[in-house]
Protein backbone atom coordinates (compact mmCIF):
# COMPACT_ATOMS: atom_id res chain seq x y z
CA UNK A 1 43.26 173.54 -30.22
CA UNK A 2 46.26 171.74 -28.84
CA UNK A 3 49.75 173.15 -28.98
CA UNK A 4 53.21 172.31 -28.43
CA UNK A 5 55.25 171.03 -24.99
CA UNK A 6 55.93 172.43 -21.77
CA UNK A 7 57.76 175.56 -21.67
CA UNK A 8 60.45 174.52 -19.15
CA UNK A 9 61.28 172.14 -21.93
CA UNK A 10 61.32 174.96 -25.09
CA UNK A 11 63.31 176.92 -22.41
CA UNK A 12 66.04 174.64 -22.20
CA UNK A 13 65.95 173.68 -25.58
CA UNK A 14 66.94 177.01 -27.05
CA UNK A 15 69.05 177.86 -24.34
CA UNK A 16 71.25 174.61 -25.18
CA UNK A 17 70.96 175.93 -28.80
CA UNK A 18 72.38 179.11 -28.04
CA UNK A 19 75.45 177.56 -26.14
CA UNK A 20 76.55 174.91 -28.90
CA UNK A 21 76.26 177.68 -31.17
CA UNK A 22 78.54 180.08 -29.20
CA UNK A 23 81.19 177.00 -28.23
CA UNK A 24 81.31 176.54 -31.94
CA UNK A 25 81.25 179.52 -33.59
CA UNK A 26 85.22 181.22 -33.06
CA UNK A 27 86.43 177.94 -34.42
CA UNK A 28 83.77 176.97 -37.90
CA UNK A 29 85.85 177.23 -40.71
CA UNK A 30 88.87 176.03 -38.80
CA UNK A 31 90.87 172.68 -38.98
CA UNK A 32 90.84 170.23 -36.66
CA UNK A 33 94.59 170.56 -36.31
CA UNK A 34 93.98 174.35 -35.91
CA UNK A 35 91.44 173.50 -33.15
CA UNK A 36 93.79 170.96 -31.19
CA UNK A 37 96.63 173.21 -31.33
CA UNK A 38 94.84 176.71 -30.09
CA UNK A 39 92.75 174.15 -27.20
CA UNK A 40 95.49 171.35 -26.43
CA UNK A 41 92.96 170.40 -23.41
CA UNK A 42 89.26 170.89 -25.10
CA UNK A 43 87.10 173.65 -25.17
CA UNK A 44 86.49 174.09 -21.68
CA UNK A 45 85.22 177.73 -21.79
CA UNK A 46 83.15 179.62 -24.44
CA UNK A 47 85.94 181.32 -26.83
CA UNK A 48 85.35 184.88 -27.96
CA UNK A 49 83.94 185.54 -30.87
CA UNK A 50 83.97 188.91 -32.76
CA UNK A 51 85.25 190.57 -29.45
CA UNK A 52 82.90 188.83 -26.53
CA UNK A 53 82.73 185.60 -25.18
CA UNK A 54 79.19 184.28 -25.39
CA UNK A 55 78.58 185.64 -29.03
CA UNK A 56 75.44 184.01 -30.94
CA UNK A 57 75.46 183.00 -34.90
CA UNK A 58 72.73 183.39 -37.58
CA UNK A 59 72.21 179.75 -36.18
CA UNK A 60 70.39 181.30 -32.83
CA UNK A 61 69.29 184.71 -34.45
CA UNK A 62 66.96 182.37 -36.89
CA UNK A 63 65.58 180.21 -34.19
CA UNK A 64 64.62 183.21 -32.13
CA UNK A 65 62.98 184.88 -35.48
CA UNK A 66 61.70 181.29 -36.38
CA UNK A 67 59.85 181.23 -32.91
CA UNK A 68 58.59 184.63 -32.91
CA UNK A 69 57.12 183.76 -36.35
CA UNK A 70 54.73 180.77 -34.48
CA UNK A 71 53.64 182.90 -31.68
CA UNK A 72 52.64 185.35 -34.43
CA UNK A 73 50.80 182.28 -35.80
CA UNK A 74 49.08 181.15 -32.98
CA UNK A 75 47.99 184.88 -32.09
CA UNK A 76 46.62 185.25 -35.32
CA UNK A 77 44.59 181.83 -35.44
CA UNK A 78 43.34 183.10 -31.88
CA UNK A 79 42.06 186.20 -33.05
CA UNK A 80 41.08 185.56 -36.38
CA UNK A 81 40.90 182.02 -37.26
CA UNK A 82 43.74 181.96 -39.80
CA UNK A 83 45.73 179.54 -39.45
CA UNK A 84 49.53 179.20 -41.43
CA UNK A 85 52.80 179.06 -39.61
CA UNK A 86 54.91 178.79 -42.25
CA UNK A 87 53.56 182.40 -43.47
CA UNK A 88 54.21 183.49 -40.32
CA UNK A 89 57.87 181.76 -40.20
CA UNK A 90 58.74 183.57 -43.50
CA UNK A 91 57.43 186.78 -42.31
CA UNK A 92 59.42 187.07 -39.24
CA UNK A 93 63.03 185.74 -41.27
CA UNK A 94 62.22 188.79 -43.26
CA UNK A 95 62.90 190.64 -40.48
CA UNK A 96 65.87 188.57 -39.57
CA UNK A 97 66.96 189.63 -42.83
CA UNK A 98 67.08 193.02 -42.07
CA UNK A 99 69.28 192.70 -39.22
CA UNK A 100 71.75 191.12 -41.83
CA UNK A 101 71.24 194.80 -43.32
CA UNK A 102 69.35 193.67 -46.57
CA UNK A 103 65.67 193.12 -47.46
CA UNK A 104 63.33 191.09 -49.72
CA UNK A 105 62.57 192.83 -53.20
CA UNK A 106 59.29 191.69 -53.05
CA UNK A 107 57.76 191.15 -49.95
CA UNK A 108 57.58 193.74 -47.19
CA UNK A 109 58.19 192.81 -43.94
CA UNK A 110 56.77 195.39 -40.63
CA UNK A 111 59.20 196.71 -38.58
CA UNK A 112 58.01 194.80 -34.82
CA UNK A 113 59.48 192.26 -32.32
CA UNK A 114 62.93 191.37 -32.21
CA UNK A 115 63.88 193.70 -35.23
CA UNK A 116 63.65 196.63 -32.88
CA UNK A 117 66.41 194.61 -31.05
CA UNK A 118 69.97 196.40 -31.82
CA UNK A 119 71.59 193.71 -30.60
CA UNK A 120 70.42 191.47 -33.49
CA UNK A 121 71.59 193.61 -35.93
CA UNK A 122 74.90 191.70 -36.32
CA UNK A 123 76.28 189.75 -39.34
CA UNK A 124 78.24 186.71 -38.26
CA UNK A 125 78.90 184.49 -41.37
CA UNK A 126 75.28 184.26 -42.12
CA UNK A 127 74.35 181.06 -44.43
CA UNK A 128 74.58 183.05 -48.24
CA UNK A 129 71.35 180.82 -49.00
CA UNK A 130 69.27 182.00 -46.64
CA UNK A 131 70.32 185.27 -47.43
CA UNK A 132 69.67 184.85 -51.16
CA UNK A 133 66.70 183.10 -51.10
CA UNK A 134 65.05 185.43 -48.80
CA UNK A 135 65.90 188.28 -50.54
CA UNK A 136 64.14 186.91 -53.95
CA UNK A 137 61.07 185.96 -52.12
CA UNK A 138 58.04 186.11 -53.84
CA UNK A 139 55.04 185.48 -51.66
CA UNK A 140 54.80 184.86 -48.10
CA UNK A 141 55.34 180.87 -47.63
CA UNK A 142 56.69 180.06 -51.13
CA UNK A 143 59.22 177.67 -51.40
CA UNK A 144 62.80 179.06 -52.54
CA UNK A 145 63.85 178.44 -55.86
CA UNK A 146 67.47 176.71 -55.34
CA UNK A 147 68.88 172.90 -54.90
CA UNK A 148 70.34 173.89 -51.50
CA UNK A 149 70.19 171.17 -48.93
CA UNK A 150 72.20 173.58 -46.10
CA UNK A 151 72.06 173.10 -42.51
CA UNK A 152 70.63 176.48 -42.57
CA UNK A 153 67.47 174.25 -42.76
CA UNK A 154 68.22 172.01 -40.02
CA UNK A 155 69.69 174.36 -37.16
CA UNK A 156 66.00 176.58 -36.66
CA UNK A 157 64.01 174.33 -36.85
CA UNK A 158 63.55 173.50 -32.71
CA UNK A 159 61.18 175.97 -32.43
CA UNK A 160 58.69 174.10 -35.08
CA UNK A 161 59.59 171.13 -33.45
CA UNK A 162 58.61 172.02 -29.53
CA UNK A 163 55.88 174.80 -30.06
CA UNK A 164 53.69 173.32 -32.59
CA UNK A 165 50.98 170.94 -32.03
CA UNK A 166 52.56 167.40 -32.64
CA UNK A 167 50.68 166.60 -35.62
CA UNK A 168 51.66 169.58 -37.38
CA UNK A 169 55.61 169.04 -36.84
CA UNK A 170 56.81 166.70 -39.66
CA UNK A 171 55.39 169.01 -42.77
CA UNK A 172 55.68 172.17 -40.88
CA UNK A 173 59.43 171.81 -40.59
CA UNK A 174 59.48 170.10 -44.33
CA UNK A 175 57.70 173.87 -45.47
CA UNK A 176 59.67 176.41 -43.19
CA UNK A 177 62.88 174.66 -44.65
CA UNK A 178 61.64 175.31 -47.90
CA UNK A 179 61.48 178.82 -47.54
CA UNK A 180 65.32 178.89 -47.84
CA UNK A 181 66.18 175.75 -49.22
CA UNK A 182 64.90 174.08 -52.03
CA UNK A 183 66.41 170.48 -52.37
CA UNK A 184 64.29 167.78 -50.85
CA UNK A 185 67.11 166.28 -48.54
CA UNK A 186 67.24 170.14 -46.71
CA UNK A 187 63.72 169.30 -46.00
CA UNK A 188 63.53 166.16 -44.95
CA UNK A 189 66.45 166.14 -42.41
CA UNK A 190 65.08 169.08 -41.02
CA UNK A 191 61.68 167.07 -40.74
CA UNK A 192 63.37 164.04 -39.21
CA UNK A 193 65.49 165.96 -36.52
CA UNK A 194 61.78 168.19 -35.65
CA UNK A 195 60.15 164.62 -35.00
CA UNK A 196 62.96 163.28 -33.24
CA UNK A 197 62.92 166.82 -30.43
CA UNK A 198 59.49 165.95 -30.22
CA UNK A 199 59.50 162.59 -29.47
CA UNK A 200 62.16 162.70 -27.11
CA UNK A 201 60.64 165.61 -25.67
CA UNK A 202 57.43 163.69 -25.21
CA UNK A 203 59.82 161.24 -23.15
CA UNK A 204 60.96 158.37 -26.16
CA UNK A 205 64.26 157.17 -25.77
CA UNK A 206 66.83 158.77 -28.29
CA UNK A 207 68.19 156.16 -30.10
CA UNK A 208 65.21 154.29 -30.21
CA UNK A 209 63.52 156.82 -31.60
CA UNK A 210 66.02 157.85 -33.97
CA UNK A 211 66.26 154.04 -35.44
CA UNK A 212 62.29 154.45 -36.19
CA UNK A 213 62.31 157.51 -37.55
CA UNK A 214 65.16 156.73 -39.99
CA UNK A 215 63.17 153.39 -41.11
CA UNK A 216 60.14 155.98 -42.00
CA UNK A 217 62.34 158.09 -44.26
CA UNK A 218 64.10 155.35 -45.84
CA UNK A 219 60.20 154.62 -46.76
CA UNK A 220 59.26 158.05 -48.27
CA UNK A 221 62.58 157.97 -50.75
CA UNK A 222 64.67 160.70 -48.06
CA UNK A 223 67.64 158.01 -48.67
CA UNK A 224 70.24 160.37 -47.81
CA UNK A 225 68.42 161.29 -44.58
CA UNK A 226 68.19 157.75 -43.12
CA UNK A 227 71.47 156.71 -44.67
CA UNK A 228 72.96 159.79 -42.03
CA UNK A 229 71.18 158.47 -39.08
CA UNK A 230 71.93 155.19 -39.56
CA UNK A 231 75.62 156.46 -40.06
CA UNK A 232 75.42 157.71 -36.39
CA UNK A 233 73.69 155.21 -35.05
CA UNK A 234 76.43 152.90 -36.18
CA UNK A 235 79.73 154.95 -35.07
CA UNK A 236 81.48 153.58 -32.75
CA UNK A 237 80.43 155.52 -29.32
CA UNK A 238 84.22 156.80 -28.36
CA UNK A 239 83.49 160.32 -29.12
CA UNK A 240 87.07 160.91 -30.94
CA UNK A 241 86.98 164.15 -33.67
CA UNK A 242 88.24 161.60 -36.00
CA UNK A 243 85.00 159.08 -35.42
CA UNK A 244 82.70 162.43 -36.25
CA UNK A 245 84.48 163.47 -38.97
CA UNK A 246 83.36 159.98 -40.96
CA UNK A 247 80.29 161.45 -40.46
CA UNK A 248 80.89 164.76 -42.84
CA UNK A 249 81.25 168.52 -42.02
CA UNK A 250 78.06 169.40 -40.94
CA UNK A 251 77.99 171.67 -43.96
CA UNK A 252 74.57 170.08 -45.45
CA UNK A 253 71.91 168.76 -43.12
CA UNK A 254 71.76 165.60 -43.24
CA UNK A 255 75.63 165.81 -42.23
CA UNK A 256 75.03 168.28 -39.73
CA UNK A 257 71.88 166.02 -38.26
CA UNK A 258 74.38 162.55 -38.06
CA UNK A 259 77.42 164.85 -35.94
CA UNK A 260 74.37 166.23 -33.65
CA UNK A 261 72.49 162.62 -33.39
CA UNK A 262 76.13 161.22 -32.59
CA UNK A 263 77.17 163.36 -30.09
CA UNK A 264 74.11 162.99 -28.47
CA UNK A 265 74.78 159.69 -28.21
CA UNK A 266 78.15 159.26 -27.26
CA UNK A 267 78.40 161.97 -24.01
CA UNK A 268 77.10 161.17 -20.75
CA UNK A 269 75.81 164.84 -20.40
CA UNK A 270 75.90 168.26 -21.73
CA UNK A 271 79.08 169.75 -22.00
CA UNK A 272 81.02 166.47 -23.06
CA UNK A 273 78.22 166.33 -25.61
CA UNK A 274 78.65 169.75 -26.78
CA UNK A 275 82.69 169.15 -26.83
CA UNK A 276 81.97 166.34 -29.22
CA UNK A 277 79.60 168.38 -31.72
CA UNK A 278 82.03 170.95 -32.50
CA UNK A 279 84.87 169.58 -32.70
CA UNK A 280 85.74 168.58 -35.94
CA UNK A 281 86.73 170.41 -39.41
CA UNK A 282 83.39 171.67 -40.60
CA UNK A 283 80.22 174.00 -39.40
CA UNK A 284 80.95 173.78 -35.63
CA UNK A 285 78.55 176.63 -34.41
CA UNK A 286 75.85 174.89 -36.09
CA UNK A 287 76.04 171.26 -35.12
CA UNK A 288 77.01 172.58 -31.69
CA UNK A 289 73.32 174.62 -31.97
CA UNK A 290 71.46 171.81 -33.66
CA UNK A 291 72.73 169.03 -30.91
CA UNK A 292 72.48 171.51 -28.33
CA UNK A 293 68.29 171.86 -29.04
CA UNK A 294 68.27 168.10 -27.88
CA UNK A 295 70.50 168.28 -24.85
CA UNK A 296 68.34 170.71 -23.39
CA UNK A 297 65.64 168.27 -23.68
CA UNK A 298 67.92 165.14 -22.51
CA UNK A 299 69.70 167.05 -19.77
CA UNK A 300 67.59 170.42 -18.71
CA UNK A 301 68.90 170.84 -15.46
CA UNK A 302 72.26 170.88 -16.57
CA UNK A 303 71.43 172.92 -19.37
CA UNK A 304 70.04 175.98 -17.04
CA UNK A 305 72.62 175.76 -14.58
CA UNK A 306 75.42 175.80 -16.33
CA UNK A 307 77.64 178.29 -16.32
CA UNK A 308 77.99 178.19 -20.22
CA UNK A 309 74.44 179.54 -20.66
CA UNK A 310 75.05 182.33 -18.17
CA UNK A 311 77.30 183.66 -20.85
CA UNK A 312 74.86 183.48 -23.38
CA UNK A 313 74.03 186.80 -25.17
CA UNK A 314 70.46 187.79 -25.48
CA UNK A 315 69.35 185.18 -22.67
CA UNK A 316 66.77 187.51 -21.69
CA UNK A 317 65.14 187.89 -25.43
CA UNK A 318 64.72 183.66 -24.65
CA UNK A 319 63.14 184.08 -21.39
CA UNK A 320 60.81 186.54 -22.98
CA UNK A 321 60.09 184.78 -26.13
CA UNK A 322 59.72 181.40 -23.42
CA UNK A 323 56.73 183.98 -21.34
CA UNK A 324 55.18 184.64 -24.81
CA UNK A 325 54.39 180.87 -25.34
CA UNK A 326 53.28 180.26 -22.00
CA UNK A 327 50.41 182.76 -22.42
CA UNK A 328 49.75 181.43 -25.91
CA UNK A 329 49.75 178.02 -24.20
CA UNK A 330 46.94 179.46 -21.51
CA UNK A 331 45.11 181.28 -24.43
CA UNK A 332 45.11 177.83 -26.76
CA UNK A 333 43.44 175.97 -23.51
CA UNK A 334 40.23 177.85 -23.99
CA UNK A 335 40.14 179.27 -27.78
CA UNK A 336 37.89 178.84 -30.47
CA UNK A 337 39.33 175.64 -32.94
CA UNK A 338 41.05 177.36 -35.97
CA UNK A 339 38.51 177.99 -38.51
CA UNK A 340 40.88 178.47 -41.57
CA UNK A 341 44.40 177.34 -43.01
CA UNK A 342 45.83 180.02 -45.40
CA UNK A 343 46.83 183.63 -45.04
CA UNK A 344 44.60 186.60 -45.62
């Protein structure tokens, strides 16, 4: 049974999530005037957010929840040969969505893991679709019933990216999105930016990768997908607010994938790269979270040391959701194959 990448790499990853997410999350909603007039000289330090510096979104509450959901999977296809992460997925944003202080009319969801958390159970402008379509879940892995293409699809989906096995990463992402979101372009940009954290965590160069990947989705109709990677691929590499700003708000996903793929592009490291992806007039704590899932592949070291991620809230619920996978990484070496897909 193989399984996803090393966890010094998943580490990072979500670490570098967490950070983007908490350099952009005082200033979403706000102007780029307003941002260039409160931070003359950049965002050189972590602004407070709802009264501490360091404060994480929905953005990082969902990727924790989203990677709690897998292990769940993976200990469940140990023990019992069943074998369906997005079930999983859904089950564990259930309990996300009780930290947001609602819960699903249909489905119940067992109070375990990170709900017991207190910490978590802050609201801090969570995405209204994810709320909405969690709340009218059915059945565990059915896909929502709306035309949302949100980043809310986009900015969890590391975890499905770096802890599944590889083959599994392009339609796993395609059905967690669904669970929120139900318009095909949600999906698929959440699909394309899962492939492209795997490949470049498997060691592919970024841009190549991103060139290849955007010639595959041009293929399977996900026009609007390719269209936004090709939009970033293009931009001219001076990292201005102005040049991300041609490439939307980073309010839908394939918006908020271009401003992530660019700023990737255009820094020489991690904090100029974070600077770039939330500075702009749109969803800053979210294309700072969904670029900041690849820096901490491109540029670990920097990642961990930085003083940024110090500052981090809930660091240690990362290092212990990091320990989790290791073990399931051990376990998966000498398990049984999966006998089953589906849920019991």
């Amino acid at each position: 049974m193989s399984s996803g990448v090393a966890p010094e790499l998943l580490d990072a990853s979500l670490r570098g999530g967490a950070v983007g997410d908490s350099l952009g999350a005082e200033i979403e909603f706000w102007s780029l005037s307003r941002i260039r007039a409160a931070f003359p000289a950049g965002l050189s330090e972590l602004p407070a957010h709802d009264g501490r510096q360091g404060a994480m979104t929905d953005d990082t509450q969902m990727s924790l929840f989203t990677a709690e959901g897998i292990l769940e999977a993976y200990e469940r296809g140990i023990e019992r040969g069943i074998w369906h992460p997005p079930s999983s997925v859904h089950l564990a944003l259930l309990r996300w969505l009780q930290t947001q202080g609602q819960r699903s009319k249909h489905v119940t969801a067992p109070n375990m893991g990170l709900l017991s958390d207190r910490r978590l159970h802050v609201r801090r402008a969570p995405g209204l679709t994810c709320l909405s379509a969690l709340q009218e879940a059915q059945t565990l892995g059915a896909p929502a019933r709306n035309k949302s293409k949100g980043c809310g699809t986009i900015m969890r989906v590391a975890p499905v990216a770096l802890m599944l096995p590889e083959e599994m990463v392009q339609d796993c992402a395609i059905e967690c999105s669904a669970l929120t979101h139900g318009h095909p372009t949600g999906q698929r940009a959440a699909a394309a930016w899962a492939r492209l954290l795997r490949n470049v965590a498997g060691g592919a160069d970024l841009e190549t990768a991103a060139d290849a990947i955007a010639w595959d989705f041009a293929a399977l109709d996900g026009d609007e997908t390719s269209s936004a990677i090709r939009l970033a691929l293009s931009a001219p590499l001076d990292g201005d607010p102005e040049t991300v700003e041609t490439l939307g708000g980073g309010w839908v996903a394939e918006e908020a994938l271009a401003i992530a793929l660019y700023a990737c592009l255009a820094a020489k490291g991690f904090e100029q790269a974070l600077q770039i992806a939330v500075t702009h007039s749109g969803g800053s704590d979210s294309t700072g979270a969904i670029a900041g899932n690849m820096l901490g592949l491109l540029y670990p070291d920097q990642v961990l040391k930085h003083s940024w991620t110090k500052q981090v809230e809930c660091g240690d619920l990362i290092s212990m959701l990091v320990t989790s996978y290791s073990r399931v990484l051990r376990l998966t070496q000498t398990a049984p194959p999966i006998l089953k897909v589906g849920t019991d």
